[in-house]
Protein backbone atom coordinates (compact mmCIF):
# COMPACT_ATOMS: atom_id res chain seq x y z
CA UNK A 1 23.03 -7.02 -27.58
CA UNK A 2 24.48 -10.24 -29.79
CA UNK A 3 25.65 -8.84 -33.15
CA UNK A 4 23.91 -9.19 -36.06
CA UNK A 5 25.20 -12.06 -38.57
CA UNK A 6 27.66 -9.97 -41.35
CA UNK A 7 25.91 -10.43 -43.62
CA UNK A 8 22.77 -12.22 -43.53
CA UNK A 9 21.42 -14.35 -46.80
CA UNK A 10 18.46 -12.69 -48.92
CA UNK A 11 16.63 -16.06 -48.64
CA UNK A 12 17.72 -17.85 -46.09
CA UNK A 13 16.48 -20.88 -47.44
CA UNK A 14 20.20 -20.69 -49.42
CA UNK A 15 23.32 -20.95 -46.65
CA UNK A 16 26.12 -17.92 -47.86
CA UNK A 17 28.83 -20.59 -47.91
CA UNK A 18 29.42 -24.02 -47.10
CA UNK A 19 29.49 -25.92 -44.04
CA UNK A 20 32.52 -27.62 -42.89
CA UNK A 21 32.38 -31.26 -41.82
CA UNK A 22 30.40 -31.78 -39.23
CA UNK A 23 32.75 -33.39 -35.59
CA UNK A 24 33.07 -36.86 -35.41
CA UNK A 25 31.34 -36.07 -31.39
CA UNK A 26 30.49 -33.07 -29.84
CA UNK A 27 31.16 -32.22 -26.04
CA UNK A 28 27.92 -34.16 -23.52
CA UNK A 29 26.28 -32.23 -22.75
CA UNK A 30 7.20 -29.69 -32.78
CA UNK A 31 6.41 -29.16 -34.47
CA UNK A 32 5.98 -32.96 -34.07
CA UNK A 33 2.43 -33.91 -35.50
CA UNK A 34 0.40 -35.25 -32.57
CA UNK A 35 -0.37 -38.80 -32.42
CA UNK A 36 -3.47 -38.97 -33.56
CA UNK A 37 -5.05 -42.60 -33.99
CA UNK A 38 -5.59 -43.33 -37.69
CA UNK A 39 -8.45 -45.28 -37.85
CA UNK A 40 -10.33 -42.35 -36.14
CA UNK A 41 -9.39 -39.64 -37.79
CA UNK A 42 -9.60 -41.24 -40.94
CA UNK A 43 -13.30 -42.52 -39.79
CA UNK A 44 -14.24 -38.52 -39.10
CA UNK A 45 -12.93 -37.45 -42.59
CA UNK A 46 -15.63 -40.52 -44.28
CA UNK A 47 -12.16 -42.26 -45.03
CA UNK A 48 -12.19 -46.47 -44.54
CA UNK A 49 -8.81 -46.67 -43.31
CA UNK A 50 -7.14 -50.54 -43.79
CA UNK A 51 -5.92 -52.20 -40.95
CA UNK A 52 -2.27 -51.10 -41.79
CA UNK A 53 -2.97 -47.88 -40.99
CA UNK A 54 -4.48 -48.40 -37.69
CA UNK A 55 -1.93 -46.60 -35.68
CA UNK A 56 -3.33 -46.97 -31.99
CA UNK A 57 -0.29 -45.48 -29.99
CA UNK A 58 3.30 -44.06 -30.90
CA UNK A 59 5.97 -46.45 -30.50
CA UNK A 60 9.71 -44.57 -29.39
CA UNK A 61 12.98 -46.05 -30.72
CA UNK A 62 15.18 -47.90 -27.97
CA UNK A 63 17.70 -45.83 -26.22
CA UNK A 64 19.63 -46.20 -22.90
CA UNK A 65 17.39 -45.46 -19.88
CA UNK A 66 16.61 -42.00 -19.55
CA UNK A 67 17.76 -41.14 -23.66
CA UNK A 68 15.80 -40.60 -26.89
CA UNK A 69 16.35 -39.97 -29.76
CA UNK A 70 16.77 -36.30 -31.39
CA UNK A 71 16.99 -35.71 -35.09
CA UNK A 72 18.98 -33.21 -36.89
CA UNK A 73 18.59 -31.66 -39.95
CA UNK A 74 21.75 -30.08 -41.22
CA UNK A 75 23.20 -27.83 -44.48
CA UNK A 76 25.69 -30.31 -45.64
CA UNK A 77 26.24 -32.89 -43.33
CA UNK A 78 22.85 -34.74 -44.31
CA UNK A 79 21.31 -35.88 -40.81
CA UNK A 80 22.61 -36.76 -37.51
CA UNK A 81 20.87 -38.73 -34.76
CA UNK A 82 21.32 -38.19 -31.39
CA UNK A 83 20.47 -39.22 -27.74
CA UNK A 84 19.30 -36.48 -25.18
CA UNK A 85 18.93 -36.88 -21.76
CA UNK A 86 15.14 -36.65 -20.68
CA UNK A 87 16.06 -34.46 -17.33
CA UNK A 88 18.93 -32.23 -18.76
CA UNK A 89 18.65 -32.06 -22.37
CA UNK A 90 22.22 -33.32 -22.78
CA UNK A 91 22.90 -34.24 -26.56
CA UNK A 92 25.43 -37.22 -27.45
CA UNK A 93 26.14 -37.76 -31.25
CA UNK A 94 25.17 -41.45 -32.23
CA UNK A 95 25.07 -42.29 -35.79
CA UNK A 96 24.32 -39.93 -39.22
CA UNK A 97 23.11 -40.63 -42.70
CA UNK A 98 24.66 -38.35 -45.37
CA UNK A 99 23.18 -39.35 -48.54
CA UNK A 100 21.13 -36.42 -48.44
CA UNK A 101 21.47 -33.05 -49.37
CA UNK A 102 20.39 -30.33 -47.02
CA UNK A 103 17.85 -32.19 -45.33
CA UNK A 104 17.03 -29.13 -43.14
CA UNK A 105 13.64 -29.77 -42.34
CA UNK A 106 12.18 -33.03 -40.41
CA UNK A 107 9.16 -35.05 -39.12
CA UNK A 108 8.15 -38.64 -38.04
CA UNK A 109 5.08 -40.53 -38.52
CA UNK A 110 1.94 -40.64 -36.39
CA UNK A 111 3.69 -44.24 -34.98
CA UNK A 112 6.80 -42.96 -34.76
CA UNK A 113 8.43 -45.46 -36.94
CA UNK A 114 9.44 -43.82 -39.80
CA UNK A 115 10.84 -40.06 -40.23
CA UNK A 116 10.61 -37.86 -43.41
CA UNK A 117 13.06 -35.61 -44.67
CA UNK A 118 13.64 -32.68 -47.06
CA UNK A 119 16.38 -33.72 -49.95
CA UNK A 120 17.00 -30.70 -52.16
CA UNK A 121 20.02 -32.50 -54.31
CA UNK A 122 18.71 -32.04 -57.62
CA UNK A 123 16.63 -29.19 -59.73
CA UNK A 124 13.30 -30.07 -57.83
CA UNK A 125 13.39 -30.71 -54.40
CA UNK A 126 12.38 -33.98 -52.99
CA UNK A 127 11.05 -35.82 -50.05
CA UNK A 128 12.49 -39.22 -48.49
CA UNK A 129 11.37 -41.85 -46.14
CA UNK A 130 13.80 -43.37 -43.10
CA UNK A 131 12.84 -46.36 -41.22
CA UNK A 132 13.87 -45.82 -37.76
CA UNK A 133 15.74 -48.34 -36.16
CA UNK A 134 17.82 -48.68 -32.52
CA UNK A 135 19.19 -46.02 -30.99
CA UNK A 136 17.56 -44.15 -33.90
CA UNK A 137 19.66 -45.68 -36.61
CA UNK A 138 18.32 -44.50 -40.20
CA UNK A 139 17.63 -46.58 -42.76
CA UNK A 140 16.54 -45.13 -46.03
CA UNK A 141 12.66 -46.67 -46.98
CA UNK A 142 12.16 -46.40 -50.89
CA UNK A 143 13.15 -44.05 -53.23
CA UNK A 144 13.32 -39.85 -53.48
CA UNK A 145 9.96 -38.09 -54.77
CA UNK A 146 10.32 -34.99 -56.59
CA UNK A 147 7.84 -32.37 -55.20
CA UNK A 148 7.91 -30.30 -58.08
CA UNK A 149 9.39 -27.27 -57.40
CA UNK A 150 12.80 -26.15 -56.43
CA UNK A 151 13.93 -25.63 -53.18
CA UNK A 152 11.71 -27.24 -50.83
CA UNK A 153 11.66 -25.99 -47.31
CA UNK A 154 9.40 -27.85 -44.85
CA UNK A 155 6.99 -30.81 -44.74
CA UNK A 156 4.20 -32.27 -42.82
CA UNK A 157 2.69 -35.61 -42.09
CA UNK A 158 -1.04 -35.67 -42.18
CA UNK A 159 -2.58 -36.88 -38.88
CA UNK A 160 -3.99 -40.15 -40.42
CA UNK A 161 -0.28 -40.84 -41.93
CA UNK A 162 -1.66 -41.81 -45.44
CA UNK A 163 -0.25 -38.13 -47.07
CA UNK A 164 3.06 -35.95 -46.77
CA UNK A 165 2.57 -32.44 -47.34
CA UNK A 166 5.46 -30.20 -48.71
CA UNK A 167 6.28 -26.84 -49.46
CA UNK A 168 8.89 -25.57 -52.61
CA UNK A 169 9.61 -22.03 -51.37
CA UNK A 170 11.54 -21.31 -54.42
CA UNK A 171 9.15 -22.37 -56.86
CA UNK A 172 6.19 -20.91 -54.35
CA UNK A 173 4.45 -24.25 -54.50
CA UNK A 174 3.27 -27.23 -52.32
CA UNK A 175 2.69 -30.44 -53.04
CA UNK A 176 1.44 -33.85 -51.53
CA UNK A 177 2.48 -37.17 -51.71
CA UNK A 178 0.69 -40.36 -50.87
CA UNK A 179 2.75 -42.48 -48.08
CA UNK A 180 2.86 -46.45 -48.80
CA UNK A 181 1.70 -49.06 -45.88
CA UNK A 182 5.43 -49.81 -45.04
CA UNK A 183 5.58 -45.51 -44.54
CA UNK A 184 7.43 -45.25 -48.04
CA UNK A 185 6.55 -41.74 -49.77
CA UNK A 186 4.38 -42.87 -52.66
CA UNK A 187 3.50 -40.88 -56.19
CA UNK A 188 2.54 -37.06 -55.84
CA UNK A 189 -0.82 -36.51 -55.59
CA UNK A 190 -1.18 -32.91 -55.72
CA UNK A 191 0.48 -29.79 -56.96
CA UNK A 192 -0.52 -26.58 -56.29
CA UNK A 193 1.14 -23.22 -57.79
CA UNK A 194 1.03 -19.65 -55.54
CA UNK A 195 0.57 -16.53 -57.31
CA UNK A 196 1.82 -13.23 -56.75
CA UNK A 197 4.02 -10.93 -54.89
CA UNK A 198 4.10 -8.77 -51.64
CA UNK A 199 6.02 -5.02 -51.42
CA UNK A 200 9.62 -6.35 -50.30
CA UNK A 201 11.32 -6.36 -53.74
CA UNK A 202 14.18 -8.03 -52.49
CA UNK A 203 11.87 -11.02 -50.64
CA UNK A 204 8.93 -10.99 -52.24
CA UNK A 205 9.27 -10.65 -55.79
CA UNK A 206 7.08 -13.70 -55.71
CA UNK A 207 5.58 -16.96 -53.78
CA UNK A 208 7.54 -18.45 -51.31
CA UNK A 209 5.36 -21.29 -50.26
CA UNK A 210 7.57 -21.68 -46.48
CA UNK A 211 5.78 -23.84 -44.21
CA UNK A 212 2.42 -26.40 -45.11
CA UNK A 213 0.44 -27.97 -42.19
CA UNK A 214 -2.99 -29.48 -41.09
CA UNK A 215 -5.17 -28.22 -38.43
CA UNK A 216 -5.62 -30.03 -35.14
CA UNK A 217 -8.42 -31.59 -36.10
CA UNK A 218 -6.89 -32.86 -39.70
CA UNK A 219 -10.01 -31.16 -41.40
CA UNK A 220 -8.03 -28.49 -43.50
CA UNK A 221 -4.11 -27.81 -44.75
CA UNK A 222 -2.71 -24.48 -44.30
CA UNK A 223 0.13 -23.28 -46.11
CA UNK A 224 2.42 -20.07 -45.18
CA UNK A 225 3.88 -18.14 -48.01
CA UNK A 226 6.22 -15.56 -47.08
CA UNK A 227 6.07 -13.78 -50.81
CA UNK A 228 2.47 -12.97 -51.08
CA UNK A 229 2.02 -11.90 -47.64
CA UNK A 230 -0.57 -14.88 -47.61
CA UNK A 231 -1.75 -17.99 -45.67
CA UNK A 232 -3.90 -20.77 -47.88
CA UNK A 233 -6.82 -22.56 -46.73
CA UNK A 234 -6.98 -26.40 -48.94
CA UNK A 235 -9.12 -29.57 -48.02
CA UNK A 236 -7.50 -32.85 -48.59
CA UNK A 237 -9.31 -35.23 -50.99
CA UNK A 238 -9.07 -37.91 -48.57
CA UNK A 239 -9.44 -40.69 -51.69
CA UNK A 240 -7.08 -38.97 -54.46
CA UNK A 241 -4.92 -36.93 -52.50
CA UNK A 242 -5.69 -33.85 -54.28
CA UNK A 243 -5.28 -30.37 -52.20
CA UNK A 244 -8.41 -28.13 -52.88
CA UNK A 245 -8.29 -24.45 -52.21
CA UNK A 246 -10.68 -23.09 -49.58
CA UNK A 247 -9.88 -19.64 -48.64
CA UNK A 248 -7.11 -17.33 -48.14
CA UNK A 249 -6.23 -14.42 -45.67
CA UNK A 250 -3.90 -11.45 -46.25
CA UNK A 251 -1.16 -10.75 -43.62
CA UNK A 252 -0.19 -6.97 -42.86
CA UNK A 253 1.70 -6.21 -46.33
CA UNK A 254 5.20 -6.57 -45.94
CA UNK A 255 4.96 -9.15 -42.96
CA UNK A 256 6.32 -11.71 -44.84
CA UNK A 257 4.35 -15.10 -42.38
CA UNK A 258 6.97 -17.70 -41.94
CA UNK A 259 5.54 -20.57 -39.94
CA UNK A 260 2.32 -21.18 -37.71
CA UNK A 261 1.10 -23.20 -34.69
CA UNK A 262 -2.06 -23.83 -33.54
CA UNK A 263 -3.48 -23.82 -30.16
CA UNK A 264 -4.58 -27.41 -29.35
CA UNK A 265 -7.94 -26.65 -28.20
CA UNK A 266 -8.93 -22.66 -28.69
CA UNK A 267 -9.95 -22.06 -32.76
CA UNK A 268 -6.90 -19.78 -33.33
CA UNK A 269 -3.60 -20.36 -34.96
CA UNK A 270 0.05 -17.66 -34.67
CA UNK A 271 1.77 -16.69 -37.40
CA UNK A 272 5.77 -15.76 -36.72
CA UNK A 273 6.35 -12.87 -39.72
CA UNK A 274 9.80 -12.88 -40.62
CA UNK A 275 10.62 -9.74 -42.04
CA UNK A 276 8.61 -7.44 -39.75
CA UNK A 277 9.78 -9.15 -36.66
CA UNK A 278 6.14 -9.93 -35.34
CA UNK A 279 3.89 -12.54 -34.88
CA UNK A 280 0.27 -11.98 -35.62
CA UNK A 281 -2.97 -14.17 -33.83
CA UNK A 282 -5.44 -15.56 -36.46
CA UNK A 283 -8.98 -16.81 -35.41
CA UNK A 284 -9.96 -19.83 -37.12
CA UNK A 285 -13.60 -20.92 -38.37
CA UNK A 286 -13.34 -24.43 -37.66
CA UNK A 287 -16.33 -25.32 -40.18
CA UNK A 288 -14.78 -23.67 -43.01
CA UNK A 289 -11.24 -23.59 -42.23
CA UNK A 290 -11.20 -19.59 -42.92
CA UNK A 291 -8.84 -17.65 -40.85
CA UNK A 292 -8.93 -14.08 -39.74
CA UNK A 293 -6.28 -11.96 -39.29
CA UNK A 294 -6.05 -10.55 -35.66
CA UNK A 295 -3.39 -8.41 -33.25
CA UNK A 296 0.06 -7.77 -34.46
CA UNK A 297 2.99 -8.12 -31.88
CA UNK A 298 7.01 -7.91 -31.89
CA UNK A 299 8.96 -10.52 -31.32
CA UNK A 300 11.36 -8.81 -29.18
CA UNK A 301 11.60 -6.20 -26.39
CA UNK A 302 10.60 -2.29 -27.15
CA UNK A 303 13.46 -0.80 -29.43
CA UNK A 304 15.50 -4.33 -29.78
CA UNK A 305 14.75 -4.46 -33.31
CA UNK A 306 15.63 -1.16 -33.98
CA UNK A 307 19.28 -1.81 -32.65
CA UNK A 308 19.56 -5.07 -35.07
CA UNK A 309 17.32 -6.28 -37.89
CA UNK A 310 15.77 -9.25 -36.44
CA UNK A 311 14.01 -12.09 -38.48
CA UNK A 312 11.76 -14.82 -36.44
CA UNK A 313 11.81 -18.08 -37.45
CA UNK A 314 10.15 -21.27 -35.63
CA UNK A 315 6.69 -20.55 -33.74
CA UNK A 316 5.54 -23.55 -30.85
CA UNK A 317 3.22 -24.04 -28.66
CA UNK A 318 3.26 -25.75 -25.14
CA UNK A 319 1.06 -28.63 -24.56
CA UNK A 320 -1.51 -26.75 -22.74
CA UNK A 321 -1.57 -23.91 -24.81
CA UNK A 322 -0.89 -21.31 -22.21
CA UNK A 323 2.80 -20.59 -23.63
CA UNK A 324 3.98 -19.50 -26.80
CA UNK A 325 7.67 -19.82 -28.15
CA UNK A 326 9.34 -18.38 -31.14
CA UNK A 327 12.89 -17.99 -32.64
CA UNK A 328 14.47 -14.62 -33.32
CA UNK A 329 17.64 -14.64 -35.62
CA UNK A 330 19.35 -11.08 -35.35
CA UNK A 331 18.36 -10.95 -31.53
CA UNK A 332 19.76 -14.54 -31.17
CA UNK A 333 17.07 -15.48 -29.08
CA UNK A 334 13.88 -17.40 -28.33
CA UNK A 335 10.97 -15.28 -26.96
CA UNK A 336 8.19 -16.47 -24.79
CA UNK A 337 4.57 -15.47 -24.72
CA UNK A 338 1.65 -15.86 -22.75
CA UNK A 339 -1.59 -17.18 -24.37
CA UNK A 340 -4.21 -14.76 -23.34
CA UNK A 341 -7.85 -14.37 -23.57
CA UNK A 342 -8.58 -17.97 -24.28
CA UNK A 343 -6.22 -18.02 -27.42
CA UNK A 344 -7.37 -14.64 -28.43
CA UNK A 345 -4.30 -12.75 -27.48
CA UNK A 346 -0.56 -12.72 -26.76
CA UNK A 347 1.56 -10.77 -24.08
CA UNK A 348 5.35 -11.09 -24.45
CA UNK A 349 6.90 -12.57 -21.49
CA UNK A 350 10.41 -12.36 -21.91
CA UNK A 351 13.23 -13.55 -24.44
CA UNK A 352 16.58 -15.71 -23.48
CA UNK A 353 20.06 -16.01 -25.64
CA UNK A 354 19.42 -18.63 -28.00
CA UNK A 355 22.95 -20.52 -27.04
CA UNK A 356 24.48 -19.64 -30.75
CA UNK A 357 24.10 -17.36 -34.15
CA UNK A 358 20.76 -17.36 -35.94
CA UNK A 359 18.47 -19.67 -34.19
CA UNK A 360 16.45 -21.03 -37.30
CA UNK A 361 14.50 -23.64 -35.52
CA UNK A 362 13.15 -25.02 -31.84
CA UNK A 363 11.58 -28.00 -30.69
CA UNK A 364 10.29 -28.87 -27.61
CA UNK A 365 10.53 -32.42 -26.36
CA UNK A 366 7.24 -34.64 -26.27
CA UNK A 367 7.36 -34.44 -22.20
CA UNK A 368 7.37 -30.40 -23.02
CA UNK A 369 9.98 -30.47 -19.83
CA UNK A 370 12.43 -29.53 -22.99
CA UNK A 371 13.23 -26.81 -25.29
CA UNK A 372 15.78 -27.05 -28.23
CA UNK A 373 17.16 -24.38 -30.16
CA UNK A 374 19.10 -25.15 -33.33
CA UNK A 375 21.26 -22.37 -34.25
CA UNK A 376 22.29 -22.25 -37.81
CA UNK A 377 25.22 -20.46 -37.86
CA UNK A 378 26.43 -20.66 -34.76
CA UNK A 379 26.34 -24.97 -35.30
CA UNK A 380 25.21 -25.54 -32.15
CA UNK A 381 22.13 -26.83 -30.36
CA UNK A 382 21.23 -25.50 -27.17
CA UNK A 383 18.76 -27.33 -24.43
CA UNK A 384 16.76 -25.65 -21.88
CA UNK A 385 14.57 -26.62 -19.19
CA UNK A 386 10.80 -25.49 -19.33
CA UNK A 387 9.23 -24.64 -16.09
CA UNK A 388 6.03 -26.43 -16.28
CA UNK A 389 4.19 -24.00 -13.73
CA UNK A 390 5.72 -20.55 -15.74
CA UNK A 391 6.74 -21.83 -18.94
CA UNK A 392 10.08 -20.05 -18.03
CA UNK A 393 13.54 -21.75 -19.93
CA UNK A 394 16.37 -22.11 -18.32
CA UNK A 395 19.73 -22.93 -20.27
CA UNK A 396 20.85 -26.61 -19.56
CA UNK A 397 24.89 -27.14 -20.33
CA UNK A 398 26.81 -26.03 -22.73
CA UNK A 399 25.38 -25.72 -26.42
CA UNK A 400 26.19 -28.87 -28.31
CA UNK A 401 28.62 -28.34 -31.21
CA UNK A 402 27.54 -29.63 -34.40
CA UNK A 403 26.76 -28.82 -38.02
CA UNK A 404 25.21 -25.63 -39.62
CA UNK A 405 20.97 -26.35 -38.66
CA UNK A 406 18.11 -26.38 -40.10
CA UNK A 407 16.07 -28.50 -38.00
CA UNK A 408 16.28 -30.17 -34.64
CA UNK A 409 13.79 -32.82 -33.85
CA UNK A 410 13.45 -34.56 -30.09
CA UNK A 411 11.45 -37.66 -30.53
């Protein structure tokens, strides 16, 4: 069994210590929103959408034949680009941009021009804008926005790519921010405080807003707080930007719901629950956006976590919807499930080392023939092949040494 971390952070938001320069190279070796045409979605929601917005297909940054791009978000060493190599996973260290601090959570545009990152450098966090150029070269697109709350932890591009969604888990808030033609993040346009507390004293003495998102269909935002045991329902004003609350559902008290996925097609979302080491399957009312709180399940094999305290982290979803992946830091691993009952249900496959200490986030590649694991305190990312037929990974190379993780993003 792969020991437990010494001693692991009470939010791990917060590294224990500082990171060490990341290498100059390292040895060869999604939650991406879906690309969802503007001008349609935005014509669904009653929104006239300008002809800068019309987005009709992703466009991928230039790389050497058989490379993309792959974005990480690091403690410390601001973010790195890399190339990985479509068949193996292979990552090779191209440029970075360190005039940002602790940028550990990432996403790109609907076009795939432009990618957004957390900057938590000051009081309040903030979000920033990078154009993306060759090779995936970064160039920084306007200035910082303050979300208004400290410590921000994830963000989100709505589907139409006019708003960027955040969440401030220290302040328990999220926020949204209007995004400029040229994919700039414009003024905040919302604001919204959590309330509350769950029965971990150490963890949820109150909101921890971790993880804000929009439903396949980009009719309602969803935001995961791991304090109150809660997950928000909110409707984006489509004209002002404002978030308006909906709904909310309760999580089994003391579950602590991290991050969420939905299934592309089936009306259900999963919920990976940090600090009860399960992950629970919500039904979703697509006409109000309600969601209702379903089956229960560990994220590890029987008795695992009571050998090591084990705390899941990143939740995806294959293409197709028939396999489920989450993280599991403690168990250093990555679990896979099998989608059951039409979305309705989960069955725990199997789990595979995670190629490093405390696997915080994974990412599968757009082809889905690719599964990253970033492993934050083990600084390294580790590549595995997805059997397409099985959904079974297989470890591909060595883990790629790099910088403590937050994020790893394969565009």
């Amino acid at each position: 069994m792969p020991a437990q971390p010494p001693h692991p952070p009470e939010h791990p938001e917060h590294p224990a210590h500082p990171e060490p320069t990341a290498p100059a190279s390292g040895p060869a070796r999604r939650s991406l929103i879906g690309a969802v045409g503007a001008g349609a979605l935005g014509a669904a929601l009653g929104v006239r959408t300008p002809s800068a917005w019309a987005l009709p297909s992703p466009t991928r940054p230039e790389c050497a034949a058989g490379q993309r791009p792959a974005f990480l978000g690091t403690y410390g060493n601001g973010i790195i680009t890399c190339a990985y190599d479509t068949t193996t996973g292979a990552l090779t260290r191209q440029s970075s941009f360190s005039a940002v601090t602790d940028p550990s959570f990432l996403a790109v545009s609907p076009n795939g021009k432009v990618l957004y990152a957390l900057d938590n450098g000051g009081r309040q966090g903030a979000v920033r804008a990078f154009a993306i150029g060759a090779g995936g070269a970064l160039t920084a697109l306007g200035p910082a926005r303050s979300t208004g709350g400290a410590n921000v932890t994830h963000l989100s591009v709505h589907p139409t790519g006019r708003y960027l969604l955040s969440a401030n888990y220290g302040a328990g808030s999220v926020a949204a921010h209007t995004i400029s033609a040229d994919g700039s993040v414009g003024a905040r346009t919302a604001l919204v405080q959590h309330t509350g507390s769950g029965p971990d004293p150490g963890r949820q003495e109150g909101p921890h807003a971790h993880q804000i998102l929009t439903d396949p269909k980009g009719a309602y935002v969803f935001a995961v707080d791991l304090g109150t045991d809660k997950v928000y329902t909110y409707r984006l004003d489509p004209a002002s930007g404002a978030l308006r609350p909906v709904s909310e559902v309760r999580s089994v008290p003391g579950a602590g719901p991290r991050h969420m996925v939905f299934h592309p097609t089936a009306p259900y979302a999963y919920v990976a629950n940090e600090l009860n080491s399960t992950v629970t399957v919500y039904a979703l009312n697509t006409a109000t956006g309600a969601l209702t709180r379903g089956e229960s399940l560990p994220t590890v094999p029987g008795g695992a976590a009571t050998v090591v305290r084990n705390y899941p982290a990143e939740v995806v979803l294959s293409a197709d919807g028939r396999f489920l992946y989450l993280s599991n830091r403690g168990h250093e691993s990555v679990a896979r499930f099998s989608v059951t009952g039409g979305g309705a249900g989960l069955r725990l496959l199997d789990t595979v080392p995670s190629g490093g200490s405390w696997p915080r986030h994974i990412g599968l590649a757009p082809s889905g023939t690719l599964l990253f694991a970033a492993n934050q305190y083990g600084r390294t990312v580790a590549a595995f092949t997805v059997n397409q037929d099985s959904g079974a990974l297989t470890p591909s190379g060595a883990p790629f040494a790099t910088s403590s993780l937050g994020c790893v993003l394969p565009v």
